[in-house]
C-alpha atoms as a PDB file:
ATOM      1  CA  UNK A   1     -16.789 -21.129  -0.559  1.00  0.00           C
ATOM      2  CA  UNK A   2     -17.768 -21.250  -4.045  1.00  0.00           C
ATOM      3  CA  UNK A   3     -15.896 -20.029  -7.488  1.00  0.00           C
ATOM      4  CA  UNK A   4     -17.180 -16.712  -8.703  1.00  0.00           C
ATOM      5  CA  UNK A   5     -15.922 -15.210 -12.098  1.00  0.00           C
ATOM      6  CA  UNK A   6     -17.163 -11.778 -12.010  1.00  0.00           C
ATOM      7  CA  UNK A   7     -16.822  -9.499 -15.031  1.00  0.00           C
ATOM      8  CA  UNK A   8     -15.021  -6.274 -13.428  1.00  0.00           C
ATOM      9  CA  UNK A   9     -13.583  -4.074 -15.829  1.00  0.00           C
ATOM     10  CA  UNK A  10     -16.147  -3.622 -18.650  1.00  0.00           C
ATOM     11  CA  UNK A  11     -13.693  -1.501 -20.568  1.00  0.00           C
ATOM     12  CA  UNK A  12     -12.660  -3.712 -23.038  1.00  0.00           C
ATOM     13  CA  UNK A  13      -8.749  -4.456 -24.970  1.00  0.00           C
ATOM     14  CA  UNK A  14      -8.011  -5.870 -28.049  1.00  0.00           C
ATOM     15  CA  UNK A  15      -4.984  -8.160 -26.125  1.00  0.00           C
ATOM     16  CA  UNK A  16      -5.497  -7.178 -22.607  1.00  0.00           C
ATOM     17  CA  UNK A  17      -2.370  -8.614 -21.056  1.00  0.00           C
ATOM     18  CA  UNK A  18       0.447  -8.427 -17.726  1.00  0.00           C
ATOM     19  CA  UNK A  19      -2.064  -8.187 -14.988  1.00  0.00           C
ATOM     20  CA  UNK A  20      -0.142  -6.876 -12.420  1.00  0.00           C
ATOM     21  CA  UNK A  21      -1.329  -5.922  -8.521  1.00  0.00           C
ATOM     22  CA  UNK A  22       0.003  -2.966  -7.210  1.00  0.00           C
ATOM     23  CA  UNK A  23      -0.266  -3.079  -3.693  1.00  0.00           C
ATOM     24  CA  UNK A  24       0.929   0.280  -2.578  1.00  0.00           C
ATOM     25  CA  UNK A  25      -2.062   2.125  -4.077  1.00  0.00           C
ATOM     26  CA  UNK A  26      -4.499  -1.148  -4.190  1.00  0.00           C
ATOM     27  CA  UNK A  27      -4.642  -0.690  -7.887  1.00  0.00           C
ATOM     28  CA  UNK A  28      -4.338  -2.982 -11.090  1.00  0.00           C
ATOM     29  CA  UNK A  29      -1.845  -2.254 -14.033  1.00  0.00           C
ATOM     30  CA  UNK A  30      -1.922  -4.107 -16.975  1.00  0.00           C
ATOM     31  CA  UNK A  31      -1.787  -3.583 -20.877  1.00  0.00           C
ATOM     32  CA  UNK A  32      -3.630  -3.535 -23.914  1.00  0.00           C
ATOM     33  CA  UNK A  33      -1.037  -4.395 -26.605  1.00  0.00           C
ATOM     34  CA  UNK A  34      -2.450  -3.831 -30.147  1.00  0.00           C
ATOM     35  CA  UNK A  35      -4.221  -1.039 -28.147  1.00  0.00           C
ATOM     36  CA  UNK A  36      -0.580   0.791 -27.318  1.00  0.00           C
ATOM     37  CA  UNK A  37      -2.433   1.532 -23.837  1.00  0.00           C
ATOM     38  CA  UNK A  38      -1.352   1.252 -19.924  1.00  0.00           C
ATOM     39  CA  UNK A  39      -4.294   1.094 -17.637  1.00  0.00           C
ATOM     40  CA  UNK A  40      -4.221   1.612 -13.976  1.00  0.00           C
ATOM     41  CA  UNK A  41      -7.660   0.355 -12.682  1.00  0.00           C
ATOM     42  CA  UNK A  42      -8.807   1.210  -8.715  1.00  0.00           C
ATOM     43  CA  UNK A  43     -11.247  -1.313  -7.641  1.00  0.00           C
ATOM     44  CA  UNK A  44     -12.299   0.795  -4.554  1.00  0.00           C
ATOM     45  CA  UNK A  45     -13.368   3.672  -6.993  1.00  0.00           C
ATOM     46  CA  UNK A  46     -13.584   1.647 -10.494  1.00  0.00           C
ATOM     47  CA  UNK A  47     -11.759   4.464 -12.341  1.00  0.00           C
ATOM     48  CA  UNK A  48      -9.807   3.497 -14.951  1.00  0.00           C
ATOM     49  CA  UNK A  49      -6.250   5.886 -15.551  1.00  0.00           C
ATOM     50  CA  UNK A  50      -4.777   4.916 -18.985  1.00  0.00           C
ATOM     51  CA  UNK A  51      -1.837   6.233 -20.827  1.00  0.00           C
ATOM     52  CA  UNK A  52      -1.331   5.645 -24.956  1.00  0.00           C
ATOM     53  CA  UNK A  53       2.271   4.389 -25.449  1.00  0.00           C
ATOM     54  CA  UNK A  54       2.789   4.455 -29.426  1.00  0.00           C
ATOM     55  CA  UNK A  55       0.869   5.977 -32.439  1.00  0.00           C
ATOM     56  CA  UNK A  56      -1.261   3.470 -34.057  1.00  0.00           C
ATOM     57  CA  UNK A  57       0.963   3.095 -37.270  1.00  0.00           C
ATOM     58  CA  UNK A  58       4.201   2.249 -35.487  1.00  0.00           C
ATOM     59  CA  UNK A  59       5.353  -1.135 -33.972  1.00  0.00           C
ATOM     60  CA  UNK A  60       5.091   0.380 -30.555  1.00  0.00           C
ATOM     61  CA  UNK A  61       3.068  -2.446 -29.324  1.00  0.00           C
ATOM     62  CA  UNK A  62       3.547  -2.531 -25.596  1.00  0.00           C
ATOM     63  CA  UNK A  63       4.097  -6.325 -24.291  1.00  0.00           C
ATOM     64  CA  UNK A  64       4.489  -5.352 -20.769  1.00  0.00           C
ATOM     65  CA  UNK A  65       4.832  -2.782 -17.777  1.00  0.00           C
ATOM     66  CA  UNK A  66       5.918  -3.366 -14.440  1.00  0.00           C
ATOM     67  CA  UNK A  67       6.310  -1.420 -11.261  1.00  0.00           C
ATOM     68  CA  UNK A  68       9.941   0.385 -10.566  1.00  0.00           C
ATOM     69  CA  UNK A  69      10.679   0.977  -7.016  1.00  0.00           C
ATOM     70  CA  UNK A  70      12.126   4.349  -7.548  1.00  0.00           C
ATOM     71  CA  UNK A  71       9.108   5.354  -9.129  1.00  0.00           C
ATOM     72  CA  UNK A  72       6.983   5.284 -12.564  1.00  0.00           C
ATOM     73  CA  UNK A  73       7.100   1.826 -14.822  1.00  0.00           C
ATOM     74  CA  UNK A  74       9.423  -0.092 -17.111  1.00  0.00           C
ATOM     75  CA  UNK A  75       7.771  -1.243 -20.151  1.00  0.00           C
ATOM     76  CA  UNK A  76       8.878  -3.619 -22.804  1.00  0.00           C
ATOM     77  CA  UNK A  77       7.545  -1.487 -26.112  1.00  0.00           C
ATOM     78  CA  UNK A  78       8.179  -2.229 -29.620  1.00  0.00           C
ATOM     79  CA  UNK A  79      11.721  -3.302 -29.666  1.00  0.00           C
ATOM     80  CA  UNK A  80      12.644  -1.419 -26.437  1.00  0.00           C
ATOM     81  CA  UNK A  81      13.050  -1.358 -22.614  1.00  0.00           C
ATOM     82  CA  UNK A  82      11.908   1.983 -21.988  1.00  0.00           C
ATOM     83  CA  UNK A  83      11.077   4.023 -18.701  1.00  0.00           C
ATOM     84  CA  UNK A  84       7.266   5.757 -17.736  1.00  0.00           C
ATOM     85  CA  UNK A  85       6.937   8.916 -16.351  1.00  0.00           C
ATOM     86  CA  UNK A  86       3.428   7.822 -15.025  1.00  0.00           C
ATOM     87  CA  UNK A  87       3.145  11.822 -14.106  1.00  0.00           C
ATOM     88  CA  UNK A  88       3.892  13.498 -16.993  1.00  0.00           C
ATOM     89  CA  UNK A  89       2.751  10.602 -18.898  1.00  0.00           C
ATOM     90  CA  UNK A  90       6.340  10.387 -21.141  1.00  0.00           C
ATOM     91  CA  UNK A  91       8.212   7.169 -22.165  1.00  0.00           C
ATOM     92  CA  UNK A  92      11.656   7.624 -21.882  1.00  0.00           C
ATOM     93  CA  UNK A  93      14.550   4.611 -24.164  1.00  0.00           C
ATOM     94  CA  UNK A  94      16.319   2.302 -21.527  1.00  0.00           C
ATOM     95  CA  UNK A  95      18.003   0.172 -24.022  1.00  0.00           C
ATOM     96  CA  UNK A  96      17.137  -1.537 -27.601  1.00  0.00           C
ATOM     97  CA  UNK A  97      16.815  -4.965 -28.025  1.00  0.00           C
ATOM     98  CA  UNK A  98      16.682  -7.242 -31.616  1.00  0.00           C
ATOM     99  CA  UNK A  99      18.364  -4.578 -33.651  1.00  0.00           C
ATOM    100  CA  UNK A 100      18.297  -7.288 -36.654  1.00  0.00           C
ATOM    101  CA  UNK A 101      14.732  -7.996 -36.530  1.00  0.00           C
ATOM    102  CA  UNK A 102      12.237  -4.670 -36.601  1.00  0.00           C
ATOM    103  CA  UNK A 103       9.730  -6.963 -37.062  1.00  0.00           C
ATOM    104  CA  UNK A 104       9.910  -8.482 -33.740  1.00  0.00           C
ATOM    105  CA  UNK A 105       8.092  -7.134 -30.465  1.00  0.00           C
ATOM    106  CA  UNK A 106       8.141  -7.608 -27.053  1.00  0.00           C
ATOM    107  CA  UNK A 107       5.354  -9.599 -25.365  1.00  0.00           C
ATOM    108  CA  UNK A 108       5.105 -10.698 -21.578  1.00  0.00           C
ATOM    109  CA  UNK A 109       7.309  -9.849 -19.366  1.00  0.00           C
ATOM    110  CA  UNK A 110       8.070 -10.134 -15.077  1.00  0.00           C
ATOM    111  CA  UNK A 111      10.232  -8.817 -12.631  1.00  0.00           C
ATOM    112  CA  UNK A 112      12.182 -11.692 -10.606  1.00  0.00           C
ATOM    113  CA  UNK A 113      12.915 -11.276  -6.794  1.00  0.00           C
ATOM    114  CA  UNK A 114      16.449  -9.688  -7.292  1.00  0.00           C
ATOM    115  CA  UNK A 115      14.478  -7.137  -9.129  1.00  0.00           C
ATOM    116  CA  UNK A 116      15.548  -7.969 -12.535  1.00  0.00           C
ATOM    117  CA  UNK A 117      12.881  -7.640 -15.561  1.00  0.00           C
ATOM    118  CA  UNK A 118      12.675 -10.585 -17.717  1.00  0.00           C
ATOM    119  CA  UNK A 119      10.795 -10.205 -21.018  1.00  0.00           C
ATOM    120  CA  UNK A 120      10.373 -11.818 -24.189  1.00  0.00           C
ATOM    121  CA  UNK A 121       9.973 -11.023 -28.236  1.00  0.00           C
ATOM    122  CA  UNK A 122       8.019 -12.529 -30.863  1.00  0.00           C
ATOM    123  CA  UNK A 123       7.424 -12.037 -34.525  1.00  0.00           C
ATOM    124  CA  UNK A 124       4.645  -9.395 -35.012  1.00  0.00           C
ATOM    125  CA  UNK A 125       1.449 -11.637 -35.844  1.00  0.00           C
ATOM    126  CA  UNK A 126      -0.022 -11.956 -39.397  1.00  0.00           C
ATOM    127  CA  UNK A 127      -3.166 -12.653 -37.337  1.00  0.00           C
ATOM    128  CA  UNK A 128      -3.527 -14.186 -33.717  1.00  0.00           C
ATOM    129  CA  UNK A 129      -1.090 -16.833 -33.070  1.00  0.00           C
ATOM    130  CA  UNK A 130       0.210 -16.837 -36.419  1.00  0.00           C
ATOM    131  CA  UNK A 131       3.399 -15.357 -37.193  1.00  0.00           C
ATOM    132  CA  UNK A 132       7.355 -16.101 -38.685  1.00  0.00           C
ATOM    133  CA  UNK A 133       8.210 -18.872 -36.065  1.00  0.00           C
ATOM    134  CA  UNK A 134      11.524 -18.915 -33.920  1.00  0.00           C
ATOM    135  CA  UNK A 135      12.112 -15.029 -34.333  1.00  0.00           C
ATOM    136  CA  UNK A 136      11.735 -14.283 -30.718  1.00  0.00           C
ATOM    137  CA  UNK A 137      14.599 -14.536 -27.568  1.00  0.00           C
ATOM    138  CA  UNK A 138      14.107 -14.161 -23.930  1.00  0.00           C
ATOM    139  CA  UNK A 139      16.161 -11.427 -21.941  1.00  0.00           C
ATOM    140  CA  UNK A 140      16.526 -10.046 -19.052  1.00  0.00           C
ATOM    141  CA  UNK A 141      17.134  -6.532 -18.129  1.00  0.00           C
ATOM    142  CA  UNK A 142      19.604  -5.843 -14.858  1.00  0.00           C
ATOM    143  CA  UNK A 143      19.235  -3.909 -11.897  1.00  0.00           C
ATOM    144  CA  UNK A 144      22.704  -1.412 -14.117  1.00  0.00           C
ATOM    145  CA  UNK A 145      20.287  -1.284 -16.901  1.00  0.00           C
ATOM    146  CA  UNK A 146      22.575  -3.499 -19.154  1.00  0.00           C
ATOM    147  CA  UNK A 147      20.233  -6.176 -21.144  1.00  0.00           C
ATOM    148  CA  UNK A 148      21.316 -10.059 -21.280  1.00  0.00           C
ATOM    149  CA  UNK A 149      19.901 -12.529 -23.722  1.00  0.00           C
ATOM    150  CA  UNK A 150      18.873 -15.725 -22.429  1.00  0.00           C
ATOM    151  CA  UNK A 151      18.382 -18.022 -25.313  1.00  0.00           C
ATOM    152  CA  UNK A 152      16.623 -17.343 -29.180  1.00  0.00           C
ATOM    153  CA  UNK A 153      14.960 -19.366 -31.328  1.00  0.00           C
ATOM    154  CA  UNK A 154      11.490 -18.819 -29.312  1.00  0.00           C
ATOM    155  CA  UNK A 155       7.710 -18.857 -31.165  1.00  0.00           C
ATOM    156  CA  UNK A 156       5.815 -16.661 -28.961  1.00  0.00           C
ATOM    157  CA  UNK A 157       7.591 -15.572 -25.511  1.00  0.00           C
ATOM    158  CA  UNK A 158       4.709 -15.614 -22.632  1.00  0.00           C
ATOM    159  CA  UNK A 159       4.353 -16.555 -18.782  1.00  0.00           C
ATOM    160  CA  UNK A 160       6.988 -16.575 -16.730  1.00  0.00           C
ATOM    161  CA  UNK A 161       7.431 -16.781 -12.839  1.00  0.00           C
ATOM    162  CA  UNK A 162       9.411 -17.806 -10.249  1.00  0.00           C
ATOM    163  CA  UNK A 163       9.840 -20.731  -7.542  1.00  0.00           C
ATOM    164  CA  UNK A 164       8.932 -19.492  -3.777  1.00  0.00           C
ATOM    165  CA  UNK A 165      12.310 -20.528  -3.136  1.00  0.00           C
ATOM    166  CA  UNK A 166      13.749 -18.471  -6.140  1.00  0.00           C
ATOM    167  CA  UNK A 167      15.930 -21.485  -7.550  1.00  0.00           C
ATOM    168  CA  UNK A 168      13.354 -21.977 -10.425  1.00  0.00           C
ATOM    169  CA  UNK A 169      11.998 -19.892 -13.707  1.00  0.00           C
ATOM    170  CA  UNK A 170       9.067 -20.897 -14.980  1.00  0.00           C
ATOM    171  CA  UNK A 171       8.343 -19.972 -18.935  1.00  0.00           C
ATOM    172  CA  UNK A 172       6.089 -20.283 -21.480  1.00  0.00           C
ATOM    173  CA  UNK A 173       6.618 -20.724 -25.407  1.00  0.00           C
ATOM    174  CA  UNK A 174       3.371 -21.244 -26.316  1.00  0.00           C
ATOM    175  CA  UNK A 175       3.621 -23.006 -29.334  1.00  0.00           C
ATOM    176  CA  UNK A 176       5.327 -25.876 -27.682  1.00  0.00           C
ATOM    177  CA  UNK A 177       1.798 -26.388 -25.578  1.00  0.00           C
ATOM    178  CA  UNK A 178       3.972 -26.665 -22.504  1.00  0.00           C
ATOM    179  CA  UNK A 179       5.179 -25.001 -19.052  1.00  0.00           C
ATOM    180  CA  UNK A 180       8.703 -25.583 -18.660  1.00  0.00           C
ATOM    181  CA  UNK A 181      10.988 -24.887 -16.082  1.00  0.00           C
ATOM    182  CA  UNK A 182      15.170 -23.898 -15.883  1.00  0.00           C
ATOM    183  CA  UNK A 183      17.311 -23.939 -12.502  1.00  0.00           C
ATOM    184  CA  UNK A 184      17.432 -20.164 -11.492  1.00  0.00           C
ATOM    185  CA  UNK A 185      20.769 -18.472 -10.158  1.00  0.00           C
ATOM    186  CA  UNK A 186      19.179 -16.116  -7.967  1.00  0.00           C
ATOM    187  CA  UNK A 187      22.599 -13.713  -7.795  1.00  0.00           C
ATOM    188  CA  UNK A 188      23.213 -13.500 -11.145  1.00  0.00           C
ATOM    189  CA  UNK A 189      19.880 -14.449 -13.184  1.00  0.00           C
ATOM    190  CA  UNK A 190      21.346 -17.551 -15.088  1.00  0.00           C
ATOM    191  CA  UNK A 191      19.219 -20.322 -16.241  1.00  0.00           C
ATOM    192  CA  UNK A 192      19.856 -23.448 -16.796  1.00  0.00           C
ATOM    193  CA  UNK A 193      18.921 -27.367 -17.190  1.00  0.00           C
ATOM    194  CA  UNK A 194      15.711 -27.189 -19.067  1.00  0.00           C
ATOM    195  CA  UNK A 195      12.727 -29.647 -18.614  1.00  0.00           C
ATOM    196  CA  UNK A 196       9.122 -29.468 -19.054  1.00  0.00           C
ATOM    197  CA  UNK A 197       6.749 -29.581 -16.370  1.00  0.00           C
ATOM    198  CA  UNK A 198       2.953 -29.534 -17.997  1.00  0.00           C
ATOM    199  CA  UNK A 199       1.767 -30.413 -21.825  1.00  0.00           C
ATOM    200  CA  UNK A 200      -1.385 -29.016 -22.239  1.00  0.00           C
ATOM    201  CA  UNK A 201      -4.020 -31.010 -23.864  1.00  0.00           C
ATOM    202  CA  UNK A 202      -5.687 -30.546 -26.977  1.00  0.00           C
ATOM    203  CA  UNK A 203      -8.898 -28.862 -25.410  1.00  0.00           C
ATOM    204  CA  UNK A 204      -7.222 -26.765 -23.066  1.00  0.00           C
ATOM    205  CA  UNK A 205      -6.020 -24.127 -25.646  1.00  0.00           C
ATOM    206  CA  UNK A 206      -2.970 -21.976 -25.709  1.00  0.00           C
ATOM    207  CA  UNK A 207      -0.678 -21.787 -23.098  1.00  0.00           C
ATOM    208  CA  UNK A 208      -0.516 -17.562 -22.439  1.00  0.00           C
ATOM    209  CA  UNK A 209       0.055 -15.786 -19.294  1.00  0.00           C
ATOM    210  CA  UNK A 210       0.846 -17.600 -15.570  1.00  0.00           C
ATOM    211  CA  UNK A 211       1.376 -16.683 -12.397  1.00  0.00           C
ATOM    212  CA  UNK A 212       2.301 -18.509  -9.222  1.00  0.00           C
ATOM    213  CA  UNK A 213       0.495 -18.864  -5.683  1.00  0.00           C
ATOM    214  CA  UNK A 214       1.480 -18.816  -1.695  1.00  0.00           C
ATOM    215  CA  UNK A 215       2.030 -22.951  -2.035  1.00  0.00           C
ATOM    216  CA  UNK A 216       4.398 -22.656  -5.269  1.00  0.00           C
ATOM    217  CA  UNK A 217       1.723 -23.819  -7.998  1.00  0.00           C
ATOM    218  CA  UNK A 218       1.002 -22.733 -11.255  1.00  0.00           C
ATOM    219  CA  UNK A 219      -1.511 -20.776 -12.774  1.00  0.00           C
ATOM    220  CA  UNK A 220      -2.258 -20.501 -16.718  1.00  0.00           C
ATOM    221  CA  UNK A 221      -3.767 -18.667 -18.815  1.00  0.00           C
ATOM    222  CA  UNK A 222      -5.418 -20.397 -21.999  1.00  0.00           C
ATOM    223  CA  UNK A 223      -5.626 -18.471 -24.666  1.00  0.00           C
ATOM    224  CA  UNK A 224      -9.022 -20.092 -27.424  1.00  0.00           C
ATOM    225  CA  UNK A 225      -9.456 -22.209 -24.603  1.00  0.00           C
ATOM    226  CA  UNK A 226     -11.371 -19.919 -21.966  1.00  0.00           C
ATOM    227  CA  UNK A 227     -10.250 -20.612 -18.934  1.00  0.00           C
ATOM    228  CA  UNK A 228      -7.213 -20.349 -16.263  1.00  0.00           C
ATOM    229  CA  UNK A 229      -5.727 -23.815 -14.838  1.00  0.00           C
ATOM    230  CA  UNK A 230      -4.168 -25.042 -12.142  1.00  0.00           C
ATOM    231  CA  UNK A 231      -0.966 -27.246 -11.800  1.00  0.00           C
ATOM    232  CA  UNK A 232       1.520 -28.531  -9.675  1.00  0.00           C
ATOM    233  CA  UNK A 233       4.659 -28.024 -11.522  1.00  0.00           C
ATOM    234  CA  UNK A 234       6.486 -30.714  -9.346  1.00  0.00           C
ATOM    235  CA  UNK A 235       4.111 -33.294  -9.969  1.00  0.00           C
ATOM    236  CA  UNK A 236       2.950 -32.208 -13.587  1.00  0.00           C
ATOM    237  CA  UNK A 237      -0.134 -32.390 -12.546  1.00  0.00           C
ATOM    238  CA  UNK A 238      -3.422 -30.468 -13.505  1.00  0.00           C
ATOM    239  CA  UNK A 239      -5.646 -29.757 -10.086  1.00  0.00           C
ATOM    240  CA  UNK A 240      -7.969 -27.516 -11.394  1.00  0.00           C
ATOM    241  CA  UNK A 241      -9.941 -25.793 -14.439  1.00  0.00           C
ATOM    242  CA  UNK A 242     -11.914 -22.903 -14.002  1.00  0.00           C
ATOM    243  CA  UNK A 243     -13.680 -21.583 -16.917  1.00  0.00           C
ATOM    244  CA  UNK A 244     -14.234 -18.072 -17.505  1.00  0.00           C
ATOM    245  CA  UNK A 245     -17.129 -16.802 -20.284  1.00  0.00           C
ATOM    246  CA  UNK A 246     -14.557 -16.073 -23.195  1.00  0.00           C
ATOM    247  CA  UNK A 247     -12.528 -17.954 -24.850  1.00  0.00           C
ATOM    248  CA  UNK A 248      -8.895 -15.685 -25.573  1.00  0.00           C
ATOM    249  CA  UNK A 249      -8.032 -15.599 -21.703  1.00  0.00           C
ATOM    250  CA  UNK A 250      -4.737 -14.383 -21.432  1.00  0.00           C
ATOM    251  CA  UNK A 251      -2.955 -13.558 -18.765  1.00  0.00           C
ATOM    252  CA  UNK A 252      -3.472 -13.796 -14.894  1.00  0.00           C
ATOM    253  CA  UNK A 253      -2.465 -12.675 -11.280  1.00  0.00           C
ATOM    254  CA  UNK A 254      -3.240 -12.365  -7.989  1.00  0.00           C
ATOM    255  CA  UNK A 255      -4.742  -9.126  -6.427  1.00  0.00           C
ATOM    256  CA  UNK A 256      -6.086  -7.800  -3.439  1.00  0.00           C
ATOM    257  CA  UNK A 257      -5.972  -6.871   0.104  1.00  0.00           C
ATOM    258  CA  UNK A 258      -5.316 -10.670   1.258  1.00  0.00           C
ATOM    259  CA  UNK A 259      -4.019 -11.480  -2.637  1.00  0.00           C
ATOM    260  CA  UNK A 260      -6.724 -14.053  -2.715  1.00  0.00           C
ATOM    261  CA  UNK A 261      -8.774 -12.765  -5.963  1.00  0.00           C
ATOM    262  CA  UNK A 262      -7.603 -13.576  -9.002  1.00  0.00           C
ATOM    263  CA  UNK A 263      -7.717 -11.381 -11.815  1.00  0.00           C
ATOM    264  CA  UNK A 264      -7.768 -12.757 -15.505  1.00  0.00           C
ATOM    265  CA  UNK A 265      -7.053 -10.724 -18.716  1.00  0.00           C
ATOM    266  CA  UNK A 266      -8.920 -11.402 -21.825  1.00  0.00           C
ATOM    267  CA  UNK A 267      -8.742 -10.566 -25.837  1.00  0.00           C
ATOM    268  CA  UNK A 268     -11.068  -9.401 -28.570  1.00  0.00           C
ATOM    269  CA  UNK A 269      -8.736  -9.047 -31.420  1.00  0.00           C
ATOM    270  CA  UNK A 270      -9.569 -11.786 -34.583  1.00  0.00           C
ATOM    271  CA  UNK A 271     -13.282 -12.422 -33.495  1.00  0.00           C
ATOM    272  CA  UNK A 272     -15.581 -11.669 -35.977  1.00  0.00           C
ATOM    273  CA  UNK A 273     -19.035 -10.295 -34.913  1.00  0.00           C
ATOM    274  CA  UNK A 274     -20.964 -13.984 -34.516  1.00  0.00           C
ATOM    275  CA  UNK A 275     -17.878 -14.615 -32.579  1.00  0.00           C
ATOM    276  CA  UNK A 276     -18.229 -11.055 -30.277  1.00  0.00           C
ATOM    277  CA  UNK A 277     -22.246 -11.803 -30.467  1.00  0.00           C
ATOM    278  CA  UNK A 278     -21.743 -14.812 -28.075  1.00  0.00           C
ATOM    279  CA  UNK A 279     -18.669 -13.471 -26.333  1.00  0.00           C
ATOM    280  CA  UNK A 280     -19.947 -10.166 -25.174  1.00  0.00           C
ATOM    281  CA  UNK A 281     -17.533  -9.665 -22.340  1.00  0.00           C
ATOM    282  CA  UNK A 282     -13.952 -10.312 -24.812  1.00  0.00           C
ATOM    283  CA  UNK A 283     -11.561  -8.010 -24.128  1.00  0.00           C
ATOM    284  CA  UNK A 284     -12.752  -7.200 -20.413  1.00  0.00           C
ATOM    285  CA  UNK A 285     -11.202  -8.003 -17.598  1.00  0.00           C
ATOM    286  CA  UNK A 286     -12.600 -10.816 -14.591  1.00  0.00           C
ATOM    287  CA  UNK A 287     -12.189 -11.555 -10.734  1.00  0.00           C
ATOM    288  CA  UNK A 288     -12.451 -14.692  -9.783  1.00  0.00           C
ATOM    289  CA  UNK A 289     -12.458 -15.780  -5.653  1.00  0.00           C
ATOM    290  CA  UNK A 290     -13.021 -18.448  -3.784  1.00  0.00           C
ATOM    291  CA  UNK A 291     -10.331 -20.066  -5.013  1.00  0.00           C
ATOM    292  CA  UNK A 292      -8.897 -21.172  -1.844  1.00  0.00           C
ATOM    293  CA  UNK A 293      -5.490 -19.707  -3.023  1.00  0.00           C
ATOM    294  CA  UNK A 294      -3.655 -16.638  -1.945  1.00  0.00           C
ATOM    295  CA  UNK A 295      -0.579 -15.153  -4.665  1.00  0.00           C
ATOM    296  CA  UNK A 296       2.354 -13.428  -3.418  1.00  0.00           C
ATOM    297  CA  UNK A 297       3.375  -9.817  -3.733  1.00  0.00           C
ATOM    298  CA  UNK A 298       4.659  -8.070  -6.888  1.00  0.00           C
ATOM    299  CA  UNK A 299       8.058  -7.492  -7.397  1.00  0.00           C
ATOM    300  CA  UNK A 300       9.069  -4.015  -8.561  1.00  0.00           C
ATOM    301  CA  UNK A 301      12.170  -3.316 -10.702  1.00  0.00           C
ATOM    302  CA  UNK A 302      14.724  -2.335  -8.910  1.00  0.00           C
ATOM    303  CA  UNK A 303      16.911  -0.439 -11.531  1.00  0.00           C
END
């Protein structure tokens, strides 16, 4: 079977981001950041349901949103972990985060198989990629709704994931270029000895979103590189490059009835109109199958 990249959600985001496949209703959340927007899209009926998050003025960019099992989303907003009312479309504080730095903002974010969210901050961005470094921190926010911080001194927080066998976080700074990788305490959500399992190289862009498939490798989203690749984070090896038709790709995860297709989120924000001219589809969202890779199912947050 051969690769497709198919252009499905023609609605387009200035940082789409935080693809994630909701397999109860067979639909796909994910985020427009700079857009203060969370979009449910139904493939079966290609309706788009979106709800605005912030007013355009306000730091209220929204990094990420992610399923709750007892109903509705958690989001990581602003400087916030805060609760949707998907219903009556209302965004209710969970708990503040980076009280000494307003400036700062959540980006991507994950649940982990305990059902813990973990989520990360960065500076907000003079323009793309470029911003105060080492503002941002990585934490985690627990099942009681209490918040722990991981570690600080991070560029841009971005993918994360976890082993199949749950005893190892994946995570993204992408500045450094790299994937790296911490031992994962499953019961409590402590990480620890840090190494680095992929550089990327020069061509391949920024490291952005990942997400990980059925045989525990890697999948990364490169953001100015165009295109989603494939590595075996015990080997540090790259097995695959597939190259999508715009160049800020940057996030990814599996979707679908069999979680074999593949869905990549892309970005519009700092091209200028030569740049949108021969990047008509940035800011859209793309399936790609034939793969021959299945994901795994979404964790929800179990708080």
């Amino acid at each position: 079977m051969s690769i497709k990249v198919e252009c499905v959600i023609k609605e387009k985001n200035a940082i789409g981001e935080g693809p994630v496949w909701e397999e109860k209703d067979e639909t796909l959340l994910y985020v427009d950041i700079s857009g203060q927007k969370i979009h449910r899209w139904n493939p079966a009926t290609n309706q788009i349901q979106t709800m605005t998050t912030g007013e355009p003025i306000t730091n209220k960019f929204v990094g990420c949103a992610v399923p709750r099992r007892s109903g509705g989303y958690v989001i990581g907003e602003g400087t916030r972990f805060a609760a949707v009312d998907w219903a009556s479309q209302t965004i209710t504080t969970i708990a503040h985060i980076d009280a000494d730095k307003p400036n700062n903002r959540f980006n991507d974010g994950k649940v982990d198989p305990a059902g813990r969210l973990f989520a990360g901050t960065m500076a907000l961005e003079e323009r793309p990629a470029v911003l105060e470094p080492k503002q941002g921190s990585l934490f985690s926010l627990h099942t009681d709704l209490s918040v722990v911080k991981h570690f600080s001194q991070v560029d841009i927080s971005n993918g994360l994931d976890w082993s199949l066998d749950h005893r190892t976080f994946y995570y993204i700074d992408s500045l450094t270029y790299t994937v790296e990788a911490f031992d994962y305490d499953i019961n409590t959500g402590a990480l620890s000895n840090w190494r680095m399992v992929y550089r990327l190289e020069q061509d391949e862009g920024v490291p952005d979103g990942m997400c990980i498939d059925s045989d525990g490798r890697l999948w990364v989203a490169c953001y100015n590189g165009g295109r989603v690749i494939h590595i075996d984070p015990h080997t540090g090896v790259r097995l695959q490059t597939v190259k999508l038709p715009v160049q800020k790709t940057t996030s990814c995860c599996f979707g679908g009835r069999n979680y074999s297709d593949l869905y990549v989120t892309s970005a519009y924000l700092g091209m200028d109109e030569s740049d949108l001219a021969k990047q008509p589809q940035a800011g859209c969202v793309f399936k790609v199958t034939g793969l021959g890779a299945k994901g795994i199912p979404t964790n929800s947050f179990a708080g």
